[in-house]
Each structure stands twice: as structure tokens, then as C-alpha cells.
Protein backbone atom coordinates (compact mmCIF):
# COMPACT_ATOMS: atom_id res chain seq x y z
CA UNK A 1 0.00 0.00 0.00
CA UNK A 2 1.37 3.61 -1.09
CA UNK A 3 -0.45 6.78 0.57
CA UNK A 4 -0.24 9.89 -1.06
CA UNK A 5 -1.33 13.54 -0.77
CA UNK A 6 -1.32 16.90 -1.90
CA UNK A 7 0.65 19.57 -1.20
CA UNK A 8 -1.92 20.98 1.64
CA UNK A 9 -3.05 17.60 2.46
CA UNK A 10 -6.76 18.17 1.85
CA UNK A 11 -6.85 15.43 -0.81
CA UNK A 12 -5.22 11.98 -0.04
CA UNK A 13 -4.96 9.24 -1.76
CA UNK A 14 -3.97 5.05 -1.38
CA UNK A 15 -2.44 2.87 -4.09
CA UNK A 16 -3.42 -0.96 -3.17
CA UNK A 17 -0.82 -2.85 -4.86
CA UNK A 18 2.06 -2.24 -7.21
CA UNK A 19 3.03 0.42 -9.48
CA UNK A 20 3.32 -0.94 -13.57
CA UNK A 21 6.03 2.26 -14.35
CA UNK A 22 7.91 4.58 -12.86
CA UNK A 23 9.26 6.99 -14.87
CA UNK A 24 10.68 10.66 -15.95
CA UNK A 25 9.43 13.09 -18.18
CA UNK A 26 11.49 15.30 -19.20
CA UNK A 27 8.93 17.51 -22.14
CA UNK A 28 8.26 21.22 -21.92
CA UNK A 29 4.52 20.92 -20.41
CA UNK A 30 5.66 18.74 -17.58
CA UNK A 31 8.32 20.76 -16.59
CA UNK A 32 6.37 23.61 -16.43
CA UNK A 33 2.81 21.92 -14.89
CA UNK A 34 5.71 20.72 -12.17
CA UNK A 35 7.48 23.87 -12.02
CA UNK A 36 10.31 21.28 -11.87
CA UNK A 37 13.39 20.31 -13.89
CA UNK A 38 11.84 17.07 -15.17
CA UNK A 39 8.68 14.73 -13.86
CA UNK A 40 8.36 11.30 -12.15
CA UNK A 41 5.54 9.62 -12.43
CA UNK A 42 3.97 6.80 -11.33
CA UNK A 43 1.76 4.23 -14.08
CA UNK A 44 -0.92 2.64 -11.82
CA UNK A 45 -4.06 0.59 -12.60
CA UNK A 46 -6.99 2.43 -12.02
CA UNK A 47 -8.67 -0.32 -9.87
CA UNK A 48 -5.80 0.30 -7.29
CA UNK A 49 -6.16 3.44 -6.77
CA UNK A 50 -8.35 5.42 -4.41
CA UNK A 51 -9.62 8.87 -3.34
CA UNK A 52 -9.73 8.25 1.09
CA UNK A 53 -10.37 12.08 2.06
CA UNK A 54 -10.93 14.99 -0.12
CA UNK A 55 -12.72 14.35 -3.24
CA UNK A 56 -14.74 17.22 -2.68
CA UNK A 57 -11.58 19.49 -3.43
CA UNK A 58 -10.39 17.02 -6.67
CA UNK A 59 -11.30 19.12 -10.21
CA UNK A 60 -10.39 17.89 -12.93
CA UNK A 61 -8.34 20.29 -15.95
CA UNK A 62 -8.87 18.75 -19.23
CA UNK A 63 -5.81 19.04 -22.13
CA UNK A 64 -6.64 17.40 -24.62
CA UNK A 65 -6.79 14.05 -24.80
CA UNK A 66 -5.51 14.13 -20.98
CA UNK A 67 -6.47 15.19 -17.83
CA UNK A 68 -4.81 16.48 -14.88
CA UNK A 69 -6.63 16.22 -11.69
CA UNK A 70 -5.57 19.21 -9.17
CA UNK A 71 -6.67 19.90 -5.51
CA UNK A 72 -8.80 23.02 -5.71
CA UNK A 73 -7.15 24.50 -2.29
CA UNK A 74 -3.53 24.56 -3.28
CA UNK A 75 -3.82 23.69 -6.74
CA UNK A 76 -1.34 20.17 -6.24
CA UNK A 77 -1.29 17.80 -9.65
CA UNK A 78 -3.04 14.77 -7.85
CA UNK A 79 -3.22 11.96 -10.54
CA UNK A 80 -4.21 12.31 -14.52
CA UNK A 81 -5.74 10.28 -17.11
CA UNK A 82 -5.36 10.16 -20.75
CA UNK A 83 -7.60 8.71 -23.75
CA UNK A 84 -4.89 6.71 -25.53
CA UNK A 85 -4.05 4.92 -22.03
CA UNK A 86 -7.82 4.28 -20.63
CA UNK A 87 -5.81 0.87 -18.78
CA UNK A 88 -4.37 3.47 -16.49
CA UNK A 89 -3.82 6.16 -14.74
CA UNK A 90 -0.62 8.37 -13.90
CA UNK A 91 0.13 9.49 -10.69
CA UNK A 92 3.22 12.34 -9.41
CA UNK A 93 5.87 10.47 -7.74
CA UNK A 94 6.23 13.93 -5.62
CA UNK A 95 2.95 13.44 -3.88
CA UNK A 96 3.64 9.86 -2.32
CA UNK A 97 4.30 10.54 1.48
CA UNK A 98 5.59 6.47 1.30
CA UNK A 99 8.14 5.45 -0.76
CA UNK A 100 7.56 2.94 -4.01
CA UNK A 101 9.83 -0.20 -3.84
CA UNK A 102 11.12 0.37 -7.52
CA UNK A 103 13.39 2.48 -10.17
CA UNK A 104 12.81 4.30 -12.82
CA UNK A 105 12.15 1.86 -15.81
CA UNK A 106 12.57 4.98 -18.29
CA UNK A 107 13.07 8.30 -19.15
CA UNK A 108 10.89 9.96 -22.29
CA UNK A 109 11.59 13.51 -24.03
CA UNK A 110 14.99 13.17 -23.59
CA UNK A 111 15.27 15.87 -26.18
CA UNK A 112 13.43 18.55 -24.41
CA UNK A 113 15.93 17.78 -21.29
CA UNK A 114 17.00 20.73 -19.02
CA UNK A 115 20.57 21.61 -19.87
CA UNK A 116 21.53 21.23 -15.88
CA UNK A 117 20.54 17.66 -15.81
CA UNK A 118 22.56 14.81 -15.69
CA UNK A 119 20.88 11.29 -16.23
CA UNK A 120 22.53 8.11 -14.96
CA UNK A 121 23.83 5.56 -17.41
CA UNK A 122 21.81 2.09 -17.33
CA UNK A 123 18.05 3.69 -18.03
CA UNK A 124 16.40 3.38 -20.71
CA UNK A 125 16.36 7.20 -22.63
CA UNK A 126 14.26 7.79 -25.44
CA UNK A 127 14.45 11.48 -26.90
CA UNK A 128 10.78 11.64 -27.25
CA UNK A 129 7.73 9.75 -26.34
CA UNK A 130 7.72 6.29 -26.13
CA UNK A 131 7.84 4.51 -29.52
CA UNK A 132 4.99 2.40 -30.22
CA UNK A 133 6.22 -0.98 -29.65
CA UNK A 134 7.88 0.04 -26.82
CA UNK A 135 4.45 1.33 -25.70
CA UNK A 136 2.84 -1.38 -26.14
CA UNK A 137 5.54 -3.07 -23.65
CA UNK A 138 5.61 -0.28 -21.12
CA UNK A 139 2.16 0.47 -20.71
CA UNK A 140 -1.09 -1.54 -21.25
CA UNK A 141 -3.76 -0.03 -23.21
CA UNK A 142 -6.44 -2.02 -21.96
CA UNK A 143 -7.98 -4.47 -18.99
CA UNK A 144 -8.52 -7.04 -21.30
């Protein structure tokens, strides 16, 4: 079990079981929706995941085929969803108050890097998004 919350702790959330992914974004939009040099983010199934206190305060900012859900008191990135990936649902590493038991598997948009960062030899870096087959490895599209 992973607990998470936001940054004023009026929305908290539980993950019950593993994540699928763990990994870095590195692209323009999440450096800025982060304010932070790069992302991490978690790829968890949906069925895992739950809203204990604060749903009341969870709105949801479309962007296209995605969705970022924020708290609505300090404005904390609390999970997302996108179209493409119905299977599953993305979660920022930042907001866990415990600890996942795993790596990053990956690091995507490579190309849109911050000068300033270094990243350690023995991940798998791909200078944008994901390519398909490697998608299709990476991240399920569906429950079937």
C-alpha cells in the first residue's frame, strides 16, 4: 500500500498494490505543470487506486486528450488520465508521502531535457515519447 497527498493535504490518496512504471518526463509541459526540472511519475491501474479524504476538493483540468486532476485548495497535480491509455492512470511520484519499492524503468523527451541535468547511465532514454512498440511493452492499453 502507497499513501499519497497533496501539497496541503486536503486530498489523499492510497495505491493498493504495485506500481506498472515509474518513470521521468522530461517535455516542456511537464516541466512547467511541475514547475520542476523534469517529472516522475507513477503508471498505476486504475482499480488500485483510491480517493480516502478529499474528493470534494479534486477538479479535474482537461488538455486534450488528458487530464490532470488538481486539488482546488492549493492547486497540487493529484493523478491524470489520458484517452490513448484508458488501462491506467498516472500518478506524481512527488505526492507519495511512502516510498515505491522500484526504479525508474525509463526516461521519455529526452530531447526537451533541461541543460543542468545529468541522467545516470543504465536507463532506458528515449528522446521523445515512447515509440509504439515500446508502448505497447511499457504500458497496457487495456484491462482485457
Amino acid at each position: 500500500m502507497l499513501n499519497g497527498e497533496c501539497y496541503c493535504g486536503s486530498v489523499r490518496y492510497a495505491i493498493d498494490g504495485d506500481l506498472i512504471r515509474m518513470y521521468c518526463c522530461h517535455c516542456r509541459t511537464c516541466r512547467k505543470v511541475t514547475g520542476a526540472s523534469f517529472s516522475t511519475t507513477a503508471v498505476v491501474d486504475p482499480d488500485l487506486f483510491s480517493i480516502t479524504e478529499g474528493r470534494e476538493h479534486v477538479v479535474e483540468v482537461p488538455q486534450g486528450e488528458h487530464s490532470r486532476n488538481h486539488c482546488a485548495i492549493c492547486h497540487s497535480w493529484v493523478f491524470s488520465r489520458s484517452a490513448p491509455f484508458p488501462a491506467v492512470m498516472f500518478v506524481p511520484c512527488g505526492t507519495l508521502t511512502d516510498a515505491p519499492r522500484r526504479t525508474i524503468d525509463y526516461h521519455v523527451f529526452y530531447s526537451q531535457k533541461a541543460d543542468w541535468i545529468d541522467i545516470p547511465q543504465g536507463v532506458p532514454i528515449y528522446p521523445e515519447m515512447l515509440p509504439e512498440a515500446e508502448l505497447a511493452k511499457w504500458v497496457p492499453q487495456s484491462n482485457l
